[in-house]
PDB file of N, CA and C in Angstrom:
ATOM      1  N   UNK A   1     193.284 -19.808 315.545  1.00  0.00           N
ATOM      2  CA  UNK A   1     193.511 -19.157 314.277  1.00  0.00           C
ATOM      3  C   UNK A   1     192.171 -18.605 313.787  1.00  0.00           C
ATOM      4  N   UNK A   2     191.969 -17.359 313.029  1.00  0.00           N
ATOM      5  CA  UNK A   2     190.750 -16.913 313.081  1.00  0.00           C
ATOM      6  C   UNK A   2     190.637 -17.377 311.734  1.00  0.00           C
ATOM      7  N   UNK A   3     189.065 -16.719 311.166  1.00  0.00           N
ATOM      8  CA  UNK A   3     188.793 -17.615 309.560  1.00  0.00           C
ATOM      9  C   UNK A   3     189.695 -17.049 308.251  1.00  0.00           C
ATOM     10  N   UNK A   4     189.829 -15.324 308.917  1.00  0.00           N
ATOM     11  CA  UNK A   4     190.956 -15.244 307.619  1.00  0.00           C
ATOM     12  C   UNK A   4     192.505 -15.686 307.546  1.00  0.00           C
ATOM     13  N   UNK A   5     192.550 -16.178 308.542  1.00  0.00           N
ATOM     14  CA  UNK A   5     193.898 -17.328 308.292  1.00  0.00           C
ATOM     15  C   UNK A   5     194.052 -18.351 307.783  1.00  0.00           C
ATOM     16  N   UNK A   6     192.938 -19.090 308.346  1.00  0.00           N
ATOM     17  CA  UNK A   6     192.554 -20.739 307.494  1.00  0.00           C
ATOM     18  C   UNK A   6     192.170 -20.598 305.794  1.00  0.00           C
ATOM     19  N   UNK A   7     191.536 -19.679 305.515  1.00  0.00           N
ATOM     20  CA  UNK A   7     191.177 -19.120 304.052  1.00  0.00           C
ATOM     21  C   UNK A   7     192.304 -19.131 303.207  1.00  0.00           C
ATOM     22  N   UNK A   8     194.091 -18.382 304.367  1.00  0.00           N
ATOM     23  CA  UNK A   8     194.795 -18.304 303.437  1.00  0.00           C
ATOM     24  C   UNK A   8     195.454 -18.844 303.050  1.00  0.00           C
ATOM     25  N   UNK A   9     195.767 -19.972 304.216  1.00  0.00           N
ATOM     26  CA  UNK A   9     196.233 -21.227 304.320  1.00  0.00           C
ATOM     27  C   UNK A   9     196.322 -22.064 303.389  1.00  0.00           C
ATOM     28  N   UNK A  10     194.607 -21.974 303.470  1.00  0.00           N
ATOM     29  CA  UNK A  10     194.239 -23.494 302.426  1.00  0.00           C
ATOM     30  C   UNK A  10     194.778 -23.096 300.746  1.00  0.00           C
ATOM     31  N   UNK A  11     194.758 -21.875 300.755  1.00  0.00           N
ATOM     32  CA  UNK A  11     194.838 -21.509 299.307  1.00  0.00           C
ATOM     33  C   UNK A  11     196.413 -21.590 298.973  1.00  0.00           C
ATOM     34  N   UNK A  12     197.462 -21.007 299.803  1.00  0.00           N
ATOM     35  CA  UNK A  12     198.555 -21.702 299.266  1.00  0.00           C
ATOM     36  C   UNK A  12     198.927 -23.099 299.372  1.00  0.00           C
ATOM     37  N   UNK A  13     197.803 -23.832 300.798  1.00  0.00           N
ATOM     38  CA  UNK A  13     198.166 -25.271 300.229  1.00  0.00           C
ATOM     39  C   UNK A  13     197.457 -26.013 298.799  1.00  0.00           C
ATOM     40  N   UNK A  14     196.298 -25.333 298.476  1.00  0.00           N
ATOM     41  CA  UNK A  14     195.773 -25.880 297.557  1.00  0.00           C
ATOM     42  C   UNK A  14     196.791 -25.707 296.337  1.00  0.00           C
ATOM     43  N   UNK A  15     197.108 -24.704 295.517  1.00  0.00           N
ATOM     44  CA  UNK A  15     197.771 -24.527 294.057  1.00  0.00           C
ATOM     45  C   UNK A  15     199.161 -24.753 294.474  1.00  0.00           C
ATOM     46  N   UNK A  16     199.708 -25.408 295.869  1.00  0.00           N
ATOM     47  CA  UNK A  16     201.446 -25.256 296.105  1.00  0.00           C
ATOM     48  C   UNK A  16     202.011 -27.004 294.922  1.00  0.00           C
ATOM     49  N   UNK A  17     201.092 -28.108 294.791  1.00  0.00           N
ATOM     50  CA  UNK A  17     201.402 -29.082 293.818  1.00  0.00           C
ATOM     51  C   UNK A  17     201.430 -28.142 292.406  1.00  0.00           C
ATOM     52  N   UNK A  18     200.634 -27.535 292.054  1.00  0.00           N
ATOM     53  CA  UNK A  18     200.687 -26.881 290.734  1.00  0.00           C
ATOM     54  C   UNK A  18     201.954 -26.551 290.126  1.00  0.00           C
ATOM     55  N   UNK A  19     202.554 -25.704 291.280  1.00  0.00           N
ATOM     56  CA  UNK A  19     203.714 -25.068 291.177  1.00  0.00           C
ATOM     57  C   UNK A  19     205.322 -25.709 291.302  1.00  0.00           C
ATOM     58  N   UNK A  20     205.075 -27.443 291.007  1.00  0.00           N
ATOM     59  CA  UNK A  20     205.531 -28.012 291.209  1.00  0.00           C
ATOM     60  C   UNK A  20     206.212 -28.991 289.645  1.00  0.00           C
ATOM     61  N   UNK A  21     204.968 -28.592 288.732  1.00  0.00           N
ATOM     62  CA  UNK A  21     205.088 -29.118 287.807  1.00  0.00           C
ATOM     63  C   UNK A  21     205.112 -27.988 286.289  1.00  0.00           C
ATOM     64  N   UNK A  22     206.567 -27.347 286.118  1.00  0.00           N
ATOM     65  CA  UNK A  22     206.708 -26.447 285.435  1.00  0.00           C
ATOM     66  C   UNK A  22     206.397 -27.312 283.639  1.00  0.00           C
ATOM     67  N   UNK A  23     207.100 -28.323 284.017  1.00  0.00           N
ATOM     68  CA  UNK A  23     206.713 -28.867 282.197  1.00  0.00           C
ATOM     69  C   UNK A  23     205.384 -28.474 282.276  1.00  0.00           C
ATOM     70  N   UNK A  24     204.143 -29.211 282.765  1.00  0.00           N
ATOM     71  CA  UNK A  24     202.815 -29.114 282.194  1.00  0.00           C
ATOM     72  C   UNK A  24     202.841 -27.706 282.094  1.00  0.00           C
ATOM     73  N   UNK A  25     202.803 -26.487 282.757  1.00  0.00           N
ATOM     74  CA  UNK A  25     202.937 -25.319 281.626  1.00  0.00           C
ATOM     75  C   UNK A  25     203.434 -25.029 280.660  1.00  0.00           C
ATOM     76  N   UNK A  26     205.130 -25.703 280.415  1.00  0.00           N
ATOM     77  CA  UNK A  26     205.348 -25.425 278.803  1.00  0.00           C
ATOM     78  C   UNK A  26     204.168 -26.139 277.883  1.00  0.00           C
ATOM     79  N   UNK A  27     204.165 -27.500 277.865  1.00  0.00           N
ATOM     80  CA  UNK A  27     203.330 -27.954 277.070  1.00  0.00           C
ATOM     81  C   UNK A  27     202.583 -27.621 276.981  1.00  0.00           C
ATOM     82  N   UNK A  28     201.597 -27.024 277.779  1.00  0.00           N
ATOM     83  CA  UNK A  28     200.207 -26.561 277.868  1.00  0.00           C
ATOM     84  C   UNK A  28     200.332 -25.083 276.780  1.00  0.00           C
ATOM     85  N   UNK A  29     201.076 -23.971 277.383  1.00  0.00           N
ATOM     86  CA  UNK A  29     201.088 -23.580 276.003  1.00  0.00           C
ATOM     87  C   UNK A  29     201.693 -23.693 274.712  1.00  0.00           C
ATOM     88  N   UNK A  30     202.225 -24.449 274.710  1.00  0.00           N
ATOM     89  CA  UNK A  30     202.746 -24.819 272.995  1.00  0.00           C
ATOM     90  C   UNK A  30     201.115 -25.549 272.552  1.00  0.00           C
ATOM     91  N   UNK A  31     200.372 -26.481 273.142  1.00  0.00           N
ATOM     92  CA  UNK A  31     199.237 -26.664 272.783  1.00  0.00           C
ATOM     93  C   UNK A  31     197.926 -25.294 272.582  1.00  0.00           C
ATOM     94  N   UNK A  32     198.538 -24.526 273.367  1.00  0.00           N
ATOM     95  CA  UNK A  32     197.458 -23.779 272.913  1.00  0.00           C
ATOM     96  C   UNK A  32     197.985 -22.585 271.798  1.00  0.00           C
ATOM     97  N   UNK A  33     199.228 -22.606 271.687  1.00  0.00           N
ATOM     98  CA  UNK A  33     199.728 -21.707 270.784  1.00  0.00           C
ATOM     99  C   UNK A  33     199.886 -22.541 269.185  1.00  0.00           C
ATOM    100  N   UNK A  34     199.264 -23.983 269.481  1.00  0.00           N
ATOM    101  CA  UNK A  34     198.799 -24.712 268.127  1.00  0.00           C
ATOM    102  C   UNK A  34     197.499 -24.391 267.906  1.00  0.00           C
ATOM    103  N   UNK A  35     196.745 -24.429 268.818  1.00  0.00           N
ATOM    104  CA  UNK A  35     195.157 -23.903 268.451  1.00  0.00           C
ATOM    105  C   UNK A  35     194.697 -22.879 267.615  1.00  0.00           C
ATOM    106  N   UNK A  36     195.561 -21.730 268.146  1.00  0.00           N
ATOM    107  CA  UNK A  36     195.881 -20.325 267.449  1.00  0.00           C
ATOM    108  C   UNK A  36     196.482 -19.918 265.882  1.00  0.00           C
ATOM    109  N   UNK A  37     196.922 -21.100 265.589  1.00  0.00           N
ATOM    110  CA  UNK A  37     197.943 -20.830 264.250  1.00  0.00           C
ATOM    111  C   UNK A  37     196.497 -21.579 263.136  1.00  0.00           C
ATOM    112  N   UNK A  38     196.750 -20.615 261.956  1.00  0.00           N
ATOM    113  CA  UNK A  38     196.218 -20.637 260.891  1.00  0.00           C
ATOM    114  C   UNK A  38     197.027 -20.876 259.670  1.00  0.00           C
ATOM    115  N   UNK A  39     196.476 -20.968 258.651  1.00  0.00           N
ATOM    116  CA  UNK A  39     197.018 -21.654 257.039  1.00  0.00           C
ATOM    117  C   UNK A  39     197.504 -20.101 256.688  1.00  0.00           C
ATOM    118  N   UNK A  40     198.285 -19.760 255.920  1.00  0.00           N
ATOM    119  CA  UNK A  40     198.940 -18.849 255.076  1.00  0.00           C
ATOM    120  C   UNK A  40     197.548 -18.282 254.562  1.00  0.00           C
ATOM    121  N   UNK A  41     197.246 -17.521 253.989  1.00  0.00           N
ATOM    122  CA  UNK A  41     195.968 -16.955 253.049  1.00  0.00           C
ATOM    123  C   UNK A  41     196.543 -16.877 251.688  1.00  0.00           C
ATOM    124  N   UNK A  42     195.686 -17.237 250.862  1.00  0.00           N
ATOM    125  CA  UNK A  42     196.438 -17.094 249.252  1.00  0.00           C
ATOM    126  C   UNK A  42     195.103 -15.685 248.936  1.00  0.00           C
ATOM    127  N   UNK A  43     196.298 -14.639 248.395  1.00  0.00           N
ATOM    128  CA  UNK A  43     195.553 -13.441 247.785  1.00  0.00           C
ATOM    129  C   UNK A  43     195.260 -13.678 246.511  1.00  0.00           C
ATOM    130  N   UNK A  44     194.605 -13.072 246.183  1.00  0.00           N
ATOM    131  CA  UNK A  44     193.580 -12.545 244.258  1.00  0.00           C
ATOM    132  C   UNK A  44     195.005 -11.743 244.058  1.00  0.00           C
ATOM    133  N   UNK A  45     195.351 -12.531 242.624  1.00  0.00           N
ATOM    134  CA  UNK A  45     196.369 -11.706 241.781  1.00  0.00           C
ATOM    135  C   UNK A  45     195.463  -9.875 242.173  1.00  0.00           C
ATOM    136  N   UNK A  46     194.208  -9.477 242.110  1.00  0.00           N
ATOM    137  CA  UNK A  46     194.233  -8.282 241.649  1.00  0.00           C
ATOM    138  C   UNK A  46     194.586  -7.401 243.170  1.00  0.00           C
ATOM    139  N   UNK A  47     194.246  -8.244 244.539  1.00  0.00           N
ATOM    140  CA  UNK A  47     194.643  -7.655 245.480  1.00  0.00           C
ATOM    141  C   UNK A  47     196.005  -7.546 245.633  1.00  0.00           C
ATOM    142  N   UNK A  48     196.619  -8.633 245.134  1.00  0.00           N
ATOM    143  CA  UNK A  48     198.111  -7.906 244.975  1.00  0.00           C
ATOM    144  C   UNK A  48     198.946  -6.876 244.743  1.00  0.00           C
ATOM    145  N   UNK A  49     198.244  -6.475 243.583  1.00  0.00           N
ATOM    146  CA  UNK A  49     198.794  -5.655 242.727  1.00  0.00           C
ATOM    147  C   UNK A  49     198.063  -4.448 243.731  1.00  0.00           C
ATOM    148  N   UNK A  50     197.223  -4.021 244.284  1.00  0.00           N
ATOM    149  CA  UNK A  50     196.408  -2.944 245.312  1.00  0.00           C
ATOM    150  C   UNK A  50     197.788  -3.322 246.449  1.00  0.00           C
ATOM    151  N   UNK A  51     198.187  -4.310 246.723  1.00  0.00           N
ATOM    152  CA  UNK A  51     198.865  -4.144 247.974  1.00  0.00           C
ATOM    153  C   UNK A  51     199.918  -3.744 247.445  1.00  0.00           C
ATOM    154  N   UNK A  52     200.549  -3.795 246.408  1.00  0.00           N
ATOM    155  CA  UNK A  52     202.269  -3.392 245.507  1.00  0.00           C
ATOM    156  C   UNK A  52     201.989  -1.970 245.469  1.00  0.00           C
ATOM    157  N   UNK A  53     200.855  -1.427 244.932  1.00  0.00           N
ATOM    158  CA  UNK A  53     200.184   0.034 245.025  1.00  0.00           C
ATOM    159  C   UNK A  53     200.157   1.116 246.004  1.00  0.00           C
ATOM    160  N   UNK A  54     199.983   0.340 247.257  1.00  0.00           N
ATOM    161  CA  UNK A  54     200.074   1.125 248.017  1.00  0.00           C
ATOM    162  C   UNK A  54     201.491   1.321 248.662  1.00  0.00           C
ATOM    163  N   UNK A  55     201.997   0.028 248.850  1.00  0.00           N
ATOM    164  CA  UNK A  55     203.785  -0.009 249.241  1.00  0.00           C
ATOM    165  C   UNK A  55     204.631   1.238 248.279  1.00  0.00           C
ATOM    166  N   UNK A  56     203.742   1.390 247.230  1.00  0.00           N
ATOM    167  CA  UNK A  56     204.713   2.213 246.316  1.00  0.00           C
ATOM    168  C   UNK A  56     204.598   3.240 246.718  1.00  0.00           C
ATOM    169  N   UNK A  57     202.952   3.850 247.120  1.00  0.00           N
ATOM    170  CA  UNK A  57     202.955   5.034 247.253  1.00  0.00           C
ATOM    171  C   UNK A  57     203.333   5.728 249.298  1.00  0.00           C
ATOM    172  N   UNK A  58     203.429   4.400 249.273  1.00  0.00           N
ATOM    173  CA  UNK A  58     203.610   4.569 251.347  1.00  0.00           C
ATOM    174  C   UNK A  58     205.464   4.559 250.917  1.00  0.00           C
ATOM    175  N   UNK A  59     206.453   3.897 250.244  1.00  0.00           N
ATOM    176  CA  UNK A  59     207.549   3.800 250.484  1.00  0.00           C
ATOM    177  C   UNK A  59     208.107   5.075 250.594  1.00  0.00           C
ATOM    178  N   UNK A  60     209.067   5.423 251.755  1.00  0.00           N
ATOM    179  CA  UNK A  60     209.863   6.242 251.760  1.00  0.00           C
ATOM    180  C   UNK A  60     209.436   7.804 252.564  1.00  0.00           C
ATOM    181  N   UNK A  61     208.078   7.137 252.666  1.00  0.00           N
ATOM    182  CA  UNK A  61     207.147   8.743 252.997  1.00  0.00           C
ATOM    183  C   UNK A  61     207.174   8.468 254.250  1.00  0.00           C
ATOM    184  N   UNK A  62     206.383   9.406 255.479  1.00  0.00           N
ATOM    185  CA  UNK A  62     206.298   9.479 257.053  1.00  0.00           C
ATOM    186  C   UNK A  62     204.896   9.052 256.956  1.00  0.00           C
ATOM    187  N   UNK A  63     203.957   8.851 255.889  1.00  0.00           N
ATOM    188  CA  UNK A  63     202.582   8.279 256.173  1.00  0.00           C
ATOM    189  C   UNK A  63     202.574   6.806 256.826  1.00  0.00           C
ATOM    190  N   UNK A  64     201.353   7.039 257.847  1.00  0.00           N
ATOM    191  CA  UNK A  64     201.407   5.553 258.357  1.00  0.00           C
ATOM    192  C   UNK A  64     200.774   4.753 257.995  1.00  0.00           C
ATOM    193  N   UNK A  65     201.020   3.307 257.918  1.00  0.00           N
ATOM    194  CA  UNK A  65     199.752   2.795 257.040  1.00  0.00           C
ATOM    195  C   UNK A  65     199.098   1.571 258.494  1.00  0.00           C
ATOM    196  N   UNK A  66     198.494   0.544 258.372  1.00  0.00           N
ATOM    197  CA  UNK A  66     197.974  -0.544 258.515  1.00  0.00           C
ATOM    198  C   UNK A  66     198.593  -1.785 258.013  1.00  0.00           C
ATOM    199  N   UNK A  67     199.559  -2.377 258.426  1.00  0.00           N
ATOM    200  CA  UNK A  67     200.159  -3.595 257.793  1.00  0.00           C
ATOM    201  C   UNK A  67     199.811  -4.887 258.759  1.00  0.00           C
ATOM    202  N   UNK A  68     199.145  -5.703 257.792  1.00  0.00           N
ATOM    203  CA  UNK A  68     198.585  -7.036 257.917  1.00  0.00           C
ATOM    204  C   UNK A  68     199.784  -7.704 257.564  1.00  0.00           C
ATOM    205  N   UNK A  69     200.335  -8.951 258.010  1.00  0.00           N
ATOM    206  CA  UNK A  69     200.983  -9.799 257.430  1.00  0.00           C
ATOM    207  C   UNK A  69     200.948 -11.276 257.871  1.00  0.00           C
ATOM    208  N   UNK A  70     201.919 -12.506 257.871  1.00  0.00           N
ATOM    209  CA  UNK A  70     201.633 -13.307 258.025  1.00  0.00           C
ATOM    210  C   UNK A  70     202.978 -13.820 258.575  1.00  0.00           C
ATOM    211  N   UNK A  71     202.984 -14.434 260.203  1.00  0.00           N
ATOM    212  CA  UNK A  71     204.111 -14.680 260.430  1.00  0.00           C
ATOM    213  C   UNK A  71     203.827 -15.986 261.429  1.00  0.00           C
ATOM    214  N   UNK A  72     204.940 -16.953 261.370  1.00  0.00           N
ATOM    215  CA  UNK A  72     204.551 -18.099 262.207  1.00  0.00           C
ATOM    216  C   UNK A  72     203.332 -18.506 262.596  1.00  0.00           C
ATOM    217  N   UNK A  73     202.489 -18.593 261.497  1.00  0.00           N
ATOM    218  CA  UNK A  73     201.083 -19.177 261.692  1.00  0.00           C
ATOM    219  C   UNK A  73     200.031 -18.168 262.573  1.00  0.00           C
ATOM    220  N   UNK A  74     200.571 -17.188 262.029  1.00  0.00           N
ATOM    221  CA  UNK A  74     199.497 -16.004 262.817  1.00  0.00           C
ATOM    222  C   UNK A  74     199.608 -14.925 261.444  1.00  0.00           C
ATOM    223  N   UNK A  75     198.377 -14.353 261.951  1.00  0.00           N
ATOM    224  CA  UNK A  75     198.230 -12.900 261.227  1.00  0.00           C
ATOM    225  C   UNK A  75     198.646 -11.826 261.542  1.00  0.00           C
ATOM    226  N   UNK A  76     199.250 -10.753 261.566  1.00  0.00           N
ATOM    227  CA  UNK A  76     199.814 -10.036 262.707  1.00  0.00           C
ATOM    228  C   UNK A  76     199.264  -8.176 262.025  1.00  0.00           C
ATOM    229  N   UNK A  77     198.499  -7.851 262.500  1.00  0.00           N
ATOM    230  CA  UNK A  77     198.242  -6.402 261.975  1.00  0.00           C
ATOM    231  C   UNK A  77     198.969  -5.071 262.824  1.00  0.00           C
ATOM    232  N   UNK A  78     199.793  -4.597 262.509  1.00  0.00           N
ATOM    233  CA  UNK A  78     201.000  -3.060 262.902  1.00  0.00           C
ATOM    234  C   UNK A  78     200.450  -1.619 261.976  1.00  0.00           C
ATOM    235  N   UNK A  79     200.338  -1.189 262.909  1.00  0.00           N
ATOM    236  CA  UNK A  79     200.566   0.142 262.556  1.00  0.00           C
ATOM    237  C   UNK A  79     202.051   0.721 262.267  1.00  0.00           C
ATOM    238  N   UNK A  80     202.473   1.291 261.193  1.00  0.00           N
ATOM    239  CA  UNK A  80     203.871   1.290 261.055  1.00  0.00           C
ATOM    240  C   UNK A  80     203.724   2.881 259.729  1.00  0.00           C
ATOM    241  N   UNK A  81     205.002   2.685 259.739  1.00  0.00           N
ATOM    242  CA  UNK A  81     205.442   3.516 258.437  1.00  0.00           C
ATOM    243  C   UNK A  81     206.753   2.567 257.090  1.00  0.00           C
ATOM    244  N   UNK A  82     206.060   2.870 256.336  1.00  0.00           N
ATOM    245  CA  UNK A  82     207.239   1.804 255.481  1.00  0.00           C
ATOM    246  C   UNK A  82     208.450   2.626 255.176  1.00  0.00           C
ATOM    247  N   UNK A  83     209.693   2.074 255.505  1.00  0.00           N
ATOM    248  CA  UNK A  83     210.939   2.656 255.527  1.00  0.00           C
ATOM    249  C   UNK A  83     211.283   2.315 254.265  1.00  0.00           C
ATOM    250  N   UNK A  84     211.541   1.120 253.375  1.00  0.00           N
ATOM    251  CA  UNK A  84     211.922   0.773 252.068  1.00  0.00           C
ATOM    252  C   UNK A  84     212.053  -0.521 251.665  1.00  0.00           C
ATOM    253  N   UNK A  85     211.670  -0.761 250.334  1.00  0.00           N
ATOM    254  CA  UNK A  85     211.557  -1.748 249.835  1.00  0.00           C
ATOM    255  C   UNK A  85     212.753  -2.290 248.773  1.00  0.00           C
ATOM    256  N   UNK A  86     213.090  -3.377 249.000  1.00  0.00           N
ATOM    257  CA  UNK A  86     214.272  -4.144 248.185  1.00  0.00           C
ATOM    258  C   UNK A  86     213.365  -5.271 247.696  1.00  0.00           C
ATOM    259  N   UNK A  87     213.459  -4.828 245.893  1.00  0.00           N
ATOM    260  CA  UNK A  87     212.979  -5.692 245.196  1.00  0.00           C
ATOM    261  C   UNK A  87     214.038  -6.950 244.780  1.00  0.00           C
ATOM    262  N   UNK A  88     215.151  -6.864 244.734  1.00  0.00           N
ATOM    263  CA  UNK A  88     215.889  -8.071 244.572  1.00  0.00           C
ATOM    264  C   UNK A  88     215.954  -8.914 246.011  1.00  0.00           C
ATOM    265  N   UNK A  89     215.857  -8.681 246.996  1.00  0.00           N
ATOM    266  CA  UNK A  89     215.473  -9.400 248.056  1.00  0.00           C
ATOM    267  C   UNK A  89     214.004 -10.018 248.226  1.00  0.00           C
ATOM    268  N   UNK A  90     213.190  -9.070 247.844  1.00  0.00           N
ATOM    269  CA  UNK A  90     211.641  -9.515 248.138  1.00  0.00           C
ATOM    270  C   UNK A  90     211.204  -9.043 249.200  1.00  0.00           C
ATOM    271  N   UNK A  91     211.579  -8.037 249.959  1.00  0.00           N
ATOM    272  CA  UNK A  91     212.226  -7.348 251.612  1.00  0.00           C
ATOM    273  C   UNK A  91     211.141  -6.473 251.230  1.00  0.00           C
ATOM    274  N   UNK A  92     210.264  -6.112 252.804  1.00  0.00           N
ATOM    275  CA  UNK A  92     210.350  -4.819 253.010  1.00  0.00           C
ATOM    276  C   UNK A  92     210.419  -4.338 254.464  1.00  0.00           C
ATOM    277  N   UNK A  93     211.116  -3.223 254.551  1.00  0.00           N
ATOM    278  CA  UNK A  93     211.501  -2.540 255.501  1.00  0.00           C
ATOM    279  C   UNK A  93     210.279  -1.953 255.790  1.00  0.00           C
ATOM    280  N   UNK A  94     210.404  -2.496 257.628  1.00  0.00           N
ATOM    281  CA  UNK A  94     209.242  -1.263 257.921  1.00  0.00           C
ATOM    282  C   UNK A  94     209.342  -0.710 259.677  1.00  0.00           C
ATOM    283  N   UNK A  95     208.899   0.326 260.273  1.00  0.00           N
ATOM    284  CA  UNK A  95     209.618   0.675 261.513  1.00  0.00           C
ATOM    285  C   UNK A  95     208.005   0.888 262.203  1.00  0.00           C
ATOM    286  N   UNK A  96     208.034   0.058 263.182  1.00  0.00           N
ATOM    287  CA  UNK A  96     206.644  -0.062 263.961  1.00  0.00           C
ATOM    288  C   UNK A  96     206.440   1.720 264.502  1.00  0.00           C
ATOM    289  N   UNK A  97     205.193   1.397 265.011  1.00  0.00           N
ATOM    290  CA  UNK A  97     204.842   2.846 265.557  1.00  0.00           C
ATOM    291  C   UNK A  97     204.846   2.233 267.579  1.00  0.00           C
ATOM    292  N   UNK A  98     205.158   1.233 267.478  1.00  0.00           N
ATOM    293  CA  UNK A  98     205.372   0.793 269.603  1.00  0.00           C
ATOM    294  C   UNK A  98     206.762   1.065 269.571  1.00  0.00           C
ATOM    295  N   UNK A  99     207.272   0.491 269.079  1.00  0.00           N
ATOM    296  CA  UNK A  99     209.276   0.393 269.512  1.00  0.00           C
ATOM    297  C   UNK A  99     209.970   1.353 268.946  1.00  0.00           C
ATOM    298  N   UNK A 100     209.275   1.754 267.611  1.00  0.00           N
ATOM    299  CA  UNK A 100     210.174   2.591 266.415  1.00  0.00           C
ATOM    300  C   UNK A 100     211.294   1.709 266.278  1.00  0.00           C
ATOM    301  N   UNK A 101     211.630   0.426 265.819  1.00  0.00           N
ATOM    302  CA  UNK A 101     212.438  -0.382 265.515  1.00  0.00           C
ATOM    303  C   UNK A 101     211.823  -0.905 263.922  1.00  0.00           C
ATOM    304  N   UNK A 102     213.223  -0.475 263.289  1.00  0.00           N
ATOM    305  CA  UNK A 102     213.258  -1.107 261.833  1.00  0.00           C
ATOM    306  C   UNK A 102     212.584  -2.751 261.456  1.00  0.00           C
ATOM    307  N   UNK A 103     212.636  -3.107 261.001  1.00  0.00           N
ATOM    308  CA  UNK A 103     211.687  -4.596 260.887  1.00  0.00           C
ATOM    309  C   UNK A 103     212.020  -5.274 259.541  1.00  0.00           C
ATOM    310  N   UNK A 104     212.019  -6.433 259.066  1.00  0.00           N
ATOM    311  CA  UNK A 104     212.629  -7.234 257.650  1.00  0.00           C
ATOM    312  C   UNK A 104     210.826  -8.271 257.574  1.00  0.00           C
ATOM    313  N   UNK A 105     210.723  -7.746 256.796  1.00  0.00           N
ATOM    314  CA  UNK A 105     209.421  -8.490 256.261  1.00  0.00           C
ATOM    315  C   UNK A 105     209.562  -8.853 254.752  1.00  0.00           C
ATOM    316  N   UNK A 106     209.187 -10.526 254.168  1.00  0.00           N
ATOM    317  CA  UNK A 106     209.000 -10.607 252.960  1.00  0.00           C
ATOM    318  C   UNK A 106     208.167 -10.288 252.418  1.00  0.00           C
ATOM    319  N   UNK A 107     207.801  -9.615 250.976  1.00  0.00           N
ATOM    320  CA  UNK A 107     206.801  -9.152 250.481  1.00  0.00           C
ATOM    321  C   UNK A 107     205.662 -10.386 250.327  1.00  0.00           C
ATOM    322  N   UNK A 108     206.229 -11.674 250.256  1.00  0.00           N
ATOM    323  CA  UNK A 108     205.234 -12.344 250.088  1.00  0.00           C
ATOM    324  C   UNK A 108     204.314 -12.895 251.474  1.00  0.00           C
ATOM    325  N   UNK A 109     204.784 -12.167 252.272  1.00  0.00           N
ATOM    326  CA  UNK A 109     204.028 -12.176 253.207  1.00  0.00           C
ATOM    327  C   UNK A 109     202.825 -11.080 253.809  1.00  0.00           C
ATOM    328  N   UNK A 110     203.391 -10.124 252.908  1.00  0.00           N
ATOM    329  CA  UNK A 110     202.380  -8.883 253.272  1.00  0.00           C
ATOM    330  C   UNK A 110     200.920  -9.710 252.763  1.00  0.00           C
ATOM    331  N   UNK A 111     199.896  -9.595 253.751  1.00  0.00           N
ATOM    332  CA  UNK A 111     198.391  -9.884 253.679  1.00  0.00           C
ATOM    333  C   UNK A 111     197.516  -8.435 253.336  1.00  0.00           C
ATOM    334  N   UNK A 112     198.242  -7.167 254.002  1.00  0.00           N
ATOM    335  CA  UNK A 112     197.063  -6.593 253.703  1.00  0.00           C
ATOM    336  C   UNK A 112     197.492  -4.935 254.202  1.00  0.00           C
ATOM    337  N   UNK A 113     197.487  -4.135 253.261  1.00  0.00           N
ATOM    338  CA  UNK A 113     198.018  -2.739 253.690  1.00  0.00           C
ATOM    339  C   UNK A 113     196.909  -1.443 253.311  1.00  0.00           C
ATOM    340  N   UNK A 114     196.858  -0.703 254.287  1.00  0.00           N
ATOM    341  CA  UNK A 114     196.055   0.491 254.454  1.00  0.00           C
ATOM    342  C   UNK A 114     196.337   1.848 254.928  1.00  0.00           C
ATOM    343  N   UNK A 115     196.064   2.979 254.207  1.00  0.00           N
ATOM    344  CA  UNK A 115     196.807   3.941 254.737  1.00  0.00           C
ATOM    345  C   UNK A 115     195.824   4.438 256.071  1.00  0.00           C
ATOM    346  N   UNK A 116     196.815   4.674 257.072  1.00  0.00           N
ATOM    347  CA  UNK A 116     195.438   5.318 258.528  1.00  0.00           C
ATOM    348  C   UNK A 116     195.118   6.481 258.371  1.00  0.00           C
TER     349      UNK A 116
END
């Protein structure tokens, strides 16, 4: 057998136990997808009212903005366009600029909006 055989050998015998033990990958990332998660951010009443500001003036229009928000212990920043806002829900509608798929976001989750 010449050396690039034994090379390749050894290497699927080496990682072939690995592939043996699918739990330790789930767990492994649910541990590391705990590492990753952060606390909610509490905004300044006055940045609020700047983020209500701009939703008002982005709602309904084709401008795109920068939307920061906060979802399952992550921060999540989209480029999007805001489709519409429901104030008796607390909702806002918004349609990404990757999928062009509509989206349900609570307002109290918006972290942080910018027009691009």
């Amino acid at each position: 057998m010449n050396q690039e055989g034994k090379n390749s050998d050894r290497g699927m015998r080496k990682w072939r136990p690995f592939a043996s033990m699918p739990e330790q990958y789930i767990g492994l990332n649910e541990v590391l997808k705990g590492l990753n998660r952060v606390e909610k951010p509490i905004l300044a009443e006055d940045r609020q009212e700047q983020i209500n500001e701009i939703l008002m003036r982005a709602n309904g229009t084709d401008k795109k903005v920068s939307l920061t928000y906060y979802r399952k212990g992550e921060c999540i920043t989209e480029t999007c366009t805001i489709h519409s806002i429901n104030i008796h829900a607390q909702a806002l509608y918004f349609v990404d600029e990757v999928f062009d798929i509509k989206n349900k976001l609570l307002l109290s989750d918006v972290l942080d909006i910018r027009f691009v």
